[in-house]
Protein backbone atom coordinates (compact mmCIF):
# COMPACT_ATOMS: atom_id res chain seq x y z
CA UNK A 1 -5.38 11.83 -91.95
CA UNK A 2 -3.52 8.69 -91.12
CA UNK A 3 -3.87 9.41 -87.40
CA UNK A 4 -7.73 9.91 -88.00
CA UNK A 5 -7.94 7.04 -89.72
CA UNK A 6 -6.46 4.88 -86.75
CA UNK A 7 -8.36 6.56 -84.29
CA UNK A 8 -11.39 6.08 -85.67
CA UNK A 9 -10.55 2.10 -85.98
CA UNK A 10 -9.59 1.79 -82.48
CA UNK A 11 -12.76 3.37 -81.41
CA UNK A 12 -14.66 0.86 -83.80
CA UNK A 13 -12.54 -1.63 -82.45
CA UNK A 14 -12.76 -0.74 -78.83
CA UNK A 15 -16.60 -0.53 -79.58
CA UNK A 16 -17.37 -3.60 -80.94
CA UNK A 17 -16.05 -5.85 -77.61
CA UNK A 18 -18.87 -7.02 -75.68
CA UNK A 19 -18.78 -6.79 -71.87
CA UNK A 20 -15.08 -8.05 -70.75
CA UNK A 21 -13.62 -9.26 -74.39
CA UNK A 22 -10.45 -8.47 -74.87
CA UNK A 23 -8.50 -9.22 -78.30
CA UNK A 24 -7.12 -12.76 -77.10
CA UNK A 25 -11.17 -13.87 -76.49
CA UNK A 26 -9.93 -14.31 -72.95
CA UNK A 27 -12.24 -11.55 -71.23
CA UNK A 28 -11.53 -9.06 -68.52
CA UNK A 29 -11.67 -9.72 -64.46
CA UNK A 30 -15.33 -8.20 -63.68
CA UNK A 31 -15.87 -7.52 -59.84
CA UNK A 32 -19.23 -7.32 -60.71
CA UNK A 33 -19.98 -10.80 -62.39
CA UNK A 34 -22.69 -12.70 -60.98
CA UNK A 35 -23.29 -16.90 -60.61
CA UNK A 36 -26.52 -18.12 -61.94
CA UNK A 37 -28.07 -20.45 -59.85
CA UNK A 38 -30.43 -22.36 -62.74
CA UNK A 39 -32.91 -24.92 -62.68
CA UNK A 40 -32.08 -28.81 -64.26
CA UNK A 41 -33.95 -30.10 -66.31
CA UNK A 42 -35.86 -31.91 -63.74
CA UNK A 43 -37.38 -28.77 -62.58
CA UNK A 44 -38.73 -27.95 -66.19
CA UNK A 45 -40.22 -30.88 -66.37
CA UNK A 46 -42.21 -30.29 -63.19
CA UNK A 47 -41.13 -33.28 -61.47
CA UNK A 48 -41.94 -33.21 -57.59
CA UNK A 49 -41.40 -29.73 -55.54
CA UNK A 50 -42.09 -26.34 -56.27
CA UNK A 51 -41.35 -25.14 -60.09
CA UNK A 52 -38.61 -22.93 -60.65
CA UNK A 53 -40.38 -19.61 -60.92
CA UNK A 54 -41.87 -21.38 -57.04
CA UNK A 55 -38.39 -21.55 -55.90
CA UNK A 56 -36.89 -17.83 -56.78
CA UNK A 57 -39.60 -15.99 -55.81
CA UNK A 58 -39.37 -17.97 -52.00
CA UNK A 59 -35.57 -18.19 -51.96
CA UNK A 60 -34.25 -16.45 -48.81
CA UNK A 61 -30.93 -18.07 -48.55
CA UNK A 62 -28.82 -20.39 -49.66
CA UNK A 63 -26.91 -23.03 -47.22
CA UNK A 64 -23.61 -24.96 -47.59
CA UNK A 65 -20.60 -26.78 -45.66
CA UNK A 66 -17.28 -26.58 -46.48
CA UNK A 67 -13.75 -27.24 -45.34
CA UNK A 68 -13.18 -23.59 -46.51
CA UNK A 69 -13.95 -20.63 -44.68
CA UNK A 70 -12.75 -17.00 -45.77
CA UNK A 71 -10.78 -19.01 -48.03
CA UNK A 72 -8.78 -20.60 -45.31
CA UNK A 73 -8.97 -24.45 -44.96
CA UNK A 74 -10.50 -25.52 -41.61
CA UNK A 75 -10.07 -29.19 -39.58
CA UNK A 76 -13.72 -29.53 -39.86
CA UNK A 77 -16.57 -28.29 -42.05
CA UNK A 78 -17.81 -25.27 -41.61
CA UNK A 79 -22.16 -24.23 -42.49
CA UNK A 80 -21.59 -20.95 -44.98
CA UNK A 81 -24.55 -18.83 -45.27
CA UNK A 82 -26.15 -16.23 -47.59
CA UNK A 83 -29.05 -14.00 -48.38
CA UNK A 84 -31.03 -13.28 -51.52
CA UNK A 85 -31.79 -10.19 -52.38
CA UNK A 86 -34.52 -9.26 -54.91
CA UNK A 87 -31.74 -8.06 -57.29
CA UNK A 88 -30.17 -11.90 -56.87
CA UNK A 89 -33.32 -12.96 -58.63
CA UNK A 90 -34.22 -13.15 -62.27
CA UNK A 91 -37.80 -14.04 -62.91
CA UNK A 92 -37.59 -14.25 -66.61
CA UNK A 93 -34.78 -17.06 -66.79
CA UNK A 94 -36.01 -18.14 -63.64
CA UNK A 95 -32.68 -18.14 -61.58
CA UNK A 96 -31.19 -16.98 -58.38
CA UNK A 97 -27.78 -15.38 -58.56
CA UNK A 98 -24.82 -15.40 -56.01
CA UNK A 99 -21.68 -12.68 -56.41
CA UNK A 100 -19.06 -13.40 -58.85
CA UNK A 101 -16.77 -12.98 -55.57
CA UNK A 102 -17.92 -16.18 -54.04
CA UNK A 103 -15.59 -17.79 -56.38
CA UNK A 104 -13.35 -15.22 -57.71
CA UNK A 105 -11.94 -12.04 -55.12
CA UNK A 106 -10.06 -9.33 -57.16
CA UNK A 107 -8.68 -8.30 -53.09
CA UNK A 108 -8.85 -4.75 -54.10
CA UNK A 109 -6.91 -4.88 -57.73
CA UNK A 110 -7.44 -6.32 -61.11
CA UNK A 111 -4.18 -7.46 -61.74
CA UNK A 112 -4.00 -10.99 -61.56
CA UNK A 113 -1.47 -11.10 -58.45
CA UNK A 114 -4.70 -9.46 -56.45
CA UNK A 115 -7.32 -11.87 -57.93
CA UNK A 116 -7.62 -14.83 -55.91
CA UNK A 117 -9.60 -18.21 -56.29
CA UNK A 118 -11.97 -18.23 -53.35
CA UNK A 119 -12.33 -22.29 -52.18
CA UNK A 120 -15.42 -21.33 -49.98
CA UNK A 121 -18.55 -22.33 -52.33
CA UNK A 122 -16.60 -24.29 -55.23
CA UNK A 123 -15.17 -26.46 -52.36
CA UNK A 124 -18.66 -26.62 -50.68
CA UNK A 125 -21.01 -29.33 -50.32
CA UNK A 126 -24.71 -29.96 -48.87
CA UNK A 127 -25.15 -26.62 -50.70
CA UNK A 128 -29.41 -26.06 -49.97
CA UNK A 129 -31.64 -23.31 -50.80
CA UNK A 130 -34.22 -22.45 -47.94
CA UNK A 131 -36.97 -20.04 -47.64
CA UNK A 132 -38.36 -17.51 -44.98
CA UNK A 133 -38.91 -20.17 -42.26
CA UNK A 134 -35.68 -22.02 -43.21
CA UNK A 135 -37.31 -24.94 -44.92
CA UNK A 136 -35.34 -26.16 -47.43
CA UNK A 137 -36.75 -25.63 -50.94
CA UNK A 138 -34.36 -26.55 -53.12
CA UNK A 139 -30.45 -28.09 -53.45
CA UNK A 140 -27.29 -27.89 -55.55
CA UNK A 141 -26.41 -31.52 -56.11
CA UNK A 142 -22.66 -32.48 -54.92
CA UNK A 143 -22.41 -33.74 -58.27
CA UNK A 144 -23.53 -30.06 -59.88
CA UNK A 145 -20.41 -28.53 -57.45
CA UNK A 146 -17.85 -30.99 -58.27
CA UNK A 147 -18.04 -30.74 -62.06
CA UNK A 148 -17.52 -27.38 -62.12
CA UNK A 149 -14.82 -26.90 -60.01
CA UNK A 150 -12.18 -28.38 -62.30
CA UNK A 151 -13.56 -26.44 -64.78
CA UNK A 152 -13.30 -23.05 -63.15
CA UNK A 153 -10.26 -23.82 -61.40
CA UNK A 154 -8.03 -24.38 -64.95
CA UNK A 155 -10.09 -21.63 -67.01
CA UNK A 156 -8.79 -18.74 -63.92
CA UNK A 157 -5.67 -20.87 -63.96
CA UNK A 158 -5.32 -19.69 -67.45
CA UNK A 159 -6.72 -16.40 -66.67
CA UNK A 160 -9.83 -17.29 -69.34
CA UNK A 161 -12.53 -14.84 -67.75
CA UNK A 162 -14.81 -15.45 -70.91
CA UNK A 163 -14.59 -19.04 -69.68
CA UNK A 164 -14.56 -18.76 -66.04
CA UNK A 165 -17.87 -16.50 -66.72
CA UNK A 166 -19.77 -18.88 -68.89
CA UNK A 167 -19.40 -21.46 -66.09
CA UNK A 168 -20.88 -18.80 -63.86
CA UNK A 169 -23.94 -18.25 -66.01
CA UNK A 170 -24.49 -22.16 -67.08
CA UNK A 171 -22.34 -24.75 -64.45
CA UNK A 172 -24.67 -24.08 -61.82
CA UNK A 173 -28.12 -25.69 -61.07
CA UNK A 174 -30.47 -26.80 -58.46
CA UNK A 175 -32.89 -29.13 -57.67
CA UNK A 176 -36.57 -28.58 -55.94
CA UNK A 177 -37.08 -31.01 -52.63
CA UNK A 178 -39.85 -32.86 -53.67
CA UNK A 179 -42.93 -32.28 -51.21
């Protein structure tokens, strides 16, 4: 009885995390985790530009430099490229998403001595959003990039994946170009 009793808890227990909790409230690595690539506020209030639904549904890649390139540093900046595809965008928030492994690579492994901090985007700058004809439609302020950095550098310092995934979902936003 006693052994039903705790296996029955540590099912309810084990069924009542969310996606990556873990006991301590620090999460779990999740290869899959996405960045979310938001609007500011000066999208919502329609100032200048195209509006933010505008901007994800044109959004064929996003553009940056850094001194980082497959997470090695380089003597000069380096232009760092990717794609959207239509599962990087969400129409209801409206947002564009980039991989989770932009910023953190689990290099095959979960254990934290295969996870590594990748430099590439949270060390970029210039970071742009063009469309099909490579007009830029959009930006990531230098400003947006270096506030987060710190911020996701000491929460996967201290291995806080609940953190280091709410600054994926909310530390991120861009800007329209205004026309």
């Amino acid at each position: 009885m006693k052994k039903t009793i705790l296996f029955l808890f540590a099912i309810a227990l084990f069924a009542s995390c969310d996606r990556g909790d873990t006991p301590d409230g620090r999460g779990q690595l999740d290869p899959n985790a996405m960045i979310l690539l938001r609007p500011d506020a000066s999208v919502r209030a329609q100032i200048g530009g195209l509006s933010a639904l505008e901007i994800v549904e044109q959004a064929a890649t996003i553009r940056w430099q850094s001194y980082y390139t497959g997470n090695m540093r380089r003597e000069a900046p380096q232009q760092i490229s990717r794609g959207f595809t239509d599962a990087m965008r969400d129409f209801d928030i409206p947002a564009l998403k980039m991989l989770g492994i932009d910023i953190i690579n689990p290099q095959g492994g979960e254990d934290m001595e295969t996870v590594e901090l990748y430099r590439d985007f949270i060390f970029g700058f210039d970071v742009y959003i063009t469309d099909t004809n490579n007009d830029t439609i959009a930006h990531v302020s230098n400003a947006v990039i270096n506030a987060a950095r710190p911020l996701v550098i000491a929460a996967f310092n201290d291995e806080n994946f609940t953190e280091v995934y709410r600054l994926f979902d909310e530390a991120f936003t861009f800007r329209p170009i205004a026309e």
